[in-house]
N, C-alpha and C. Protein backbone atom coordinates (compact mmCIF):
# COMPACT_ATOMS: atom_id res chain seq x y z
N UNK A 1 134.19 -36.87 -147.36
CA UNK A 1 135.52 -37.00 -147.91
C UNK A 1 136.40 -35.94 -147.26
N UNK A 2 137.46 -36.29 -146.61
CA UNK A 2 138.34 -35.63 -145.97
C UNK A 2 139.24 -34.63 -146.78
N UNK A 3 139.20 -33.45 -146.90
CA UNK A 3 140.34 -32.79 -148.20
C UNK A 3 141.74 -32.36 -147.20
N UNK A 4 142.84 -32.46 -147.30
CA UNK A 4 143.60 -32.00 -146.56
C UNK A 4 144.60 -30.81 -147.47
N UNK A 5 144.57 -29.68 -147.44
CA UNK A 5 145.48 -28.83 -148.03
C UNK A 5 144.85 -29.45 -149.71
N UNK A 6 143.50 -28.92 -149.76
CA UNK A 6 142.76 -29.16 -150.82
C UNK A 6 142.80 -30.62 -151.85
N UNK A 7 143.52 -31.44 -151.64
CA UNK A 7 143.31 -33.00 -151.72
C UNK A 7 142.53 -33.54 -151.21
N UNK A 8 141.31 -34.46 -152.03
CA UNK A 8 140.82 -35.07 -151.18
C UNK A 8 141.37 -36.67 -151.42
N UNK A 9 141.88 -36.85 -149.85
CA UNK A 9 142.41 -37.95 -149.05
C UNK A 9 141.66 -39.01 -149.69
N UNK A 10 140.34 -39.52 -149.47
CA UNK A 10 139.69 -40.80 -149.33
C UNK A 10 139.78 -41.53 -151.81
N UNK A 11 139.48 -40.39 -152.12
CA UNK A 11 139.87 -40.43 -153.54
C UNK A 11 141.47 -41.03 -153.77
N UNK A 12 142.16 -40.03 -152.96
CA UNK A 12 143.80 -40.47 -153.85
C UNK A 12 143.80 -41.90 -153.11
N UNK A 13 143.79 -41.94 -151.86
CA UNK A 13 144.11 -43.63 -151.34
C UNK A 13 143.23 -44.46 -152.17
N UNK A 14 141.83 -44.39 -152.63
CA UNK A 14 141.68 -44.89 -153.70
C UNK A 14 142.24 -45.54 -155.07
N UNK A 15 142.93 -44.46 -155.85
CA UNK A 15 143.66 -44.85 -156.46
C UNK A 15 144.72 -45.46 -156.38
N UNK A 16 145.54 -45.01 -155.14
CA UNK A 16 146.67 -45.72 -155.25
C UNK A 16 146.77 -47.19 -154.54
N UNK A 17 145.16 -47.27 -154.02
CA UNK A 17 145.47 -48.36 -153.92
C UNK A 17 145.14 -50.00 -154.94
N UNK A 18 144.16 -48.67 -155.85
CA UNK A 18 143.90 -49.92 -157.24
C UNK A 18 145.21 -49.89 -157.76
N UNK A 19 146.14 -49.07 -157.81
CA UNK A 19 147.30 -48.82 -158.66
C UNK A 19 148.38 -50.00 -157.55
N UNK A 20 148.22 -50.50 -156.47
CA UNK A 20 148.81 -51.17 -155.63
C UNK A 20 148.07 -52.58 -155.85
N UNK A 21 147.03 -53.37 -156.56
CA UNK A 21 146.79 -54.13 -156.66
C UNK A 21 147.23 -54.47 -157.79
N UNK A 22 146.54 -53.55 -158.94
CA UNK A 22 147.20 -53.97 -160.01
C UNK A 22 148.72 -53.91 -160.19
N UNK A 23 149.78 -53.59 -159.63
CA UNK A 23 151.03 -53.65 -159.92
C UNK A 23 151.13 -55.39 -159.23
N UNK A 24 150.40 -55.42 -158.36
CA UNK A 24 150.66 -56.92 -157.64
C UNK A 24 150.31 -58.25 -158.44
N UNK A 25 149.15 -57.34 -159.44
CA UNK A 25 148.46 -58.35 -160.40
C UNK A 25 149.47 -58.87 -161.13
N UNK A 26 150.31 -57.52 -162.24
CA UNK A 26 151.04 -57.42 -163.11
C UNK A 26 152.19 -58.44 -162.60
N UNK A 27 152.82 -58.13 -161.19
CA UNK A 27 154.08 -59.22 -160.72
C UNK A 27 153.75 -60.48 -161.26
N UNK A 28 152.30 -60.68 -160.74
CA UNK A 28 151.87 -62.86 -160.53
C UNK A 28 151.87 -63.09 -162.07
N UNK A 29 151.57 -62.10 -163.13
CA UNK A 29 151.47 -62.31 -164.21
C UNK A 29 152.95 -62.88 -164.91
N UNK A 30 153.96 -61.43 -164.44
CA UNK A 30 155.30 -61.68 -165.29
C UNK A 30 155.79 -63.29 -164.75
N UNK A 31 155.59 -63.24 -163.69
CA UNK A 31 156.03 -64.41 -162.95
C UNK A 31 155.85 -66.25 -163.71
N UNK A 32 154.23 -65.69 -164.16
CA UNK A 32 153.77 -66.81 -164.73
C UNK A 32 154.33 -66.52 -166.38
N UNK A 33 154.59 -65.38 -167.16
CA UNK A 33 155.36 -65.72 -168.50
C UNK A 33 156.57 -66.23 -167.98
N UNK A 34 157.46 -66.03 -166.99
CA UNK A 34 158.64 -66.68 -167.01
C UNK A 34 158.50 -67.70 -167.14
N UNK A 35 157.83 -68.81 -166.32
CA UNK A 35 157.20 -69.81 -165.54
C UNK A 35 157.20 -70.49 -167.63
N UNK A 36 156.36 -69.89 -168.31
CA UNK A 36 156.14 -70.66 -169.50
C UNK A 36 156.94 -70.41 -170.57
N UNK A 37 158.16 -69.28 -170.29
CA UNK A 37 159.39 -69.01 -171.14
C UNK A 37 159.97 -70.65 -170.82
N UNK A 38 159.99 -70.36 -169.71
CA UNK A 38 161.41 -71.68 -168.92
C UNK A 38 160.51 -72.54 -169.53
N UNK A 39 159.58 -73.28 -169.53
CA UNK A 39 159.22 -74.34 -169.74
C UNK A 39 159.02 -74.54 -171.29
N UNK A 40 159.24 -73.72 -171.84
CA UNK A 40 159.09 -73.58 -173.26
C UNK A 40 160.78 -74.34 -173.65
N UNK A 41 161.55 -73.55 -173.40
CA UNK A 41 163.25 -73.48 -172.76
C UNK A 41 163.13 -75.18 -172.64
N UNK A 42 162.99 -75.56 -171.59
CA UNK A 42 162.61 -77.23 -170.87
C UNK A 42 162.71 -78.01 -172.12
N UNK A 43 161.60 -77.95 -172.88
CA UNK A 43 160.64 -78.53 -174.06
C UNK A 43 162.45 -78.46 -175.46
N UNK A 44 162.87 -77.99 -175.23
CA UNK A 44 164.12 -77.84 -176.13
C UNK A 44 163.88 -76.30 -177.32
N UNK A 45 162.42 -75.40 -176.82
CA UNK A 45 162.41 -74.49 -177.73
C UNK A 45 163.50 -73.45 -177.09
N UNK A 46 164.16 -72.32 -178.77
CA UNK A 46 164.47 -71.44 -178.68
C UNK A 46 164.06 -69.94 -177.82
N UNK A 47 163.94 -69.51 -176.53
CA UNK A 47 163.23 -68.68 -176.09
C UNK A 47 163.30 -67.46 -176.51
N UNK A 48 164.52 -67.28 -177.29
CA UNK A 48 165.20 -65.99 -177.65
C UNK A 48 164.01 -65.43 -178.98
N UNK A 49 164.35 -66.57 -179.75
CA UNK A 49 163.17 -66.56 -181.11
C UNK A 49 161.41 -66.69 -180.55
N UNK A 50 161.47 -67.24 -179.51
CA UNK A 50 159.85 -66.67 -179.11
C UNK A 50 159.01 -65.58 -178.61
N UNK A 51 160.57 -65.21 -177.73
CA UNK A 51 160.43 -63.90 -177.37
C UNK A 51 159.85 -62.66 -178.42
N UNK A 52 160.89 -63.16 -179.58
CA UNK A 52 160.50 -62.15 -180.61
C UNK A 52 159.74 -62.23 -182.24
N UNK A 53 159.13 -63.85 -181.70
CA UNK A 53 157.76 -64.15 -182.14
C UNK A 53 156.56 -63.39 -181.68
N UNK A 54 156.57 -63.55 -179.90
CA UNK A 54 155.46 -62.86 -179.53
C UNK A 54 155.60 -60.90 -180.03
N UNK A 55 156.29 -60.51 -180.17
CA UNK A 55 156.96 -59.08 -179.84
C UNK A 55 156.15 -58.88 -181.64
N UNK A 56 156.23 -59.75 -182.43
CA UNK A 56 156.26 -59.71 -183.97
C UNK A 56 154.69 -59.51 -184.08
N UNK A 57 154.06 -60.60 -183.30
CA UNK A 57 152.65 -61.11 -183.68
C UNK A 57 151.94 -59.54 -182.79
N UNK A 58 152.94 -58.85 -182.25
CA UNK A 58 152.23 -57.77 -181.40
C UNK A 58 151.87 -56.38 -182.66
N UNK A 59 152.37 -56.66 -183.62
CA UNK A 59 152.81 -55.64 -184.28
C UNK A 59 151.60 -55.69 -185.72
N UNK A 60 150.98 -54.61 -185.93
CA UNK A 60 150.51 -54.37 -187.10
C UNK A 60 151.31 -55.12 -187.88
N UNK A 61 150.41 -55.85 -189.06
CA UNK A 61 151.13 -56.16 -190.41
C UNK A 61 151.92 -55.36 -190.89
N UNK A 62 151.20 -54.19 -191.37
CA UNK A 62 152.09 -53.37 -192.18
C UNK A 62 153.16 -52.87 -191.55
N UNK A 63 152.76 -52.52 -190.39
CA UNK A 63 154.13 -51.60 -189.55
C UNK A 63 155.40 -53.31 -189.34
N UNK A 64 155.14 -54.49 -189.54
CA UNK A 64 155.86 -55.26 -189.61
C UNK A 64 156.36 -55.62 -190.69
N UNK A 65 155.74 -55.38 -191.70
CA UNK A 65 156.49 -55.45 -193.35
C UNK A 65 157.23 -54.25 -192.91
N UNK A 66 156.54 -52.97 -193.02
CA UNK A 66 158.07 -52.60 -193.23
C UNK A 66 159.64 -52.43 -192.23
N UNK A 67 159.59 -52.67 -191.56
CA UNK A 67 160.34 -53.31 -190.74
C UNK A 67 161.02 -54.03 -191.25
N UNK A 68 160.76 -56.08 -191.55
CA UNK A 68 161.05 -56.17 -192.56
C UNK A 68 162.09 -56.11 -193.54
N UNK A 69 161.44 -55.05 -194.46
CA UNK A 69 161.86 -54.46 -195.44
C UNK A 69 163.41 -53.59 -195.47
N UNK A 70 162.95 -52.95 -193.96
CA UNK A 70 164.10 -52.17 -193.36
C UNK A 70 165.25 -52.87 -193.20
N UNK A 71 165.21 -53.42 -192.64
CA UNK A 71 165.86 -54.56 -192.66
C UNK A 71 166.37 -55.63 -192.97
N UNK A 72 166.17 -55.89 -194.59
CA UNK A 72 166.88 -56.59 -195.41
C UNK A 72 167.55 -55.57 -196.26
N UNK A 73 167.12 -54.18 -196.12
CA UNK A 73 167.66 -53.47 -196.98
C UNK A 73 169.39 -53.18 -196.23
N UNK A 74 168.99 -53.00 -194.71
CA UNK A 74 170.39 -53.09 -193.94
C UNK A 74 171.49 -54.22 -194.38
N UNK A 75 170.37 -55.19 -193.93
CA UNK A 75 171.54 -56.84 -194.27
C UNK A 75 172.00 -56.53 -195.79
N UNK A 76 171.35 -56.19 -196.38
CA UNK A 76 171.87 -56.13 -198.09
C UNK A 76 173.52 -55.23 -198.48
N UNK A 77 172.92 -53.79 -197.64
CA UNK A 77 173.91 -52.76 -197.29
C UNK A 77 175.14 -53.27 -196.61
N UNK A 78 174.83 -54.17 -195.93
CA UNK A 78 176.23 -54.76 -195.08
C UNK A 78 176.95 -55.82 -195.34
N UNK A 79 176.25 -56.67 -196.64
CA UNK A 79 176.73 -57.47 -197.37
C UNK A 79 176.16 -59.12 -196.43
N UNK A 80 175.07 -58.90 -195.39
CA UNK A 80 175.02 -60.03 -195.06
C UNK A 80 173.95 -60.71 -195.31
N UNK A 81 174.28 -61.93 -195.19
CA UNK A 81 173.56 -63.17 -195.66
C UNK A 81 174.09 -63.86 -197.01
């Protein structure tokens, strides 16, 4: 292993180059949620509300109740609904 100015060379190109695949991975990925946003979109669904279906279903229960909660207490405060 080559160290240059106490780095060793053959390690970091290592990493950066898993860190260079997987960013390439991550692209083909976003690429393909667009790919099934739009076609969701196509189908006549709301993407806006799926978006933040998936974002919801990401979320602890509880940390999503209260949320929630937070948040009807706002709408209440502001007189809406």
């Amino acid at each position: 292993m080559a160290d240059v100015g106490g780095v060793a060379a053959d390690r970091l190109r290592s990493f950066i180059e898993r860190i260079e695949r997987l960013e390439e991975e991550k692209a083909a990925l976003a690429a393909d949620i667009r790919e099934i946003y739009s076609e969701a979109k196509g189908t006549g669904f709301d993407v806006k509300v799926i978006r933040q279906v998936v974002r919801l279903r990401k979320m602890d229960q509880s940390d999503r109740r209260e949320q929630e909660e937070i948040l009807d207490l706002y709408k209440r405060a502001l007189d809406i609904d």
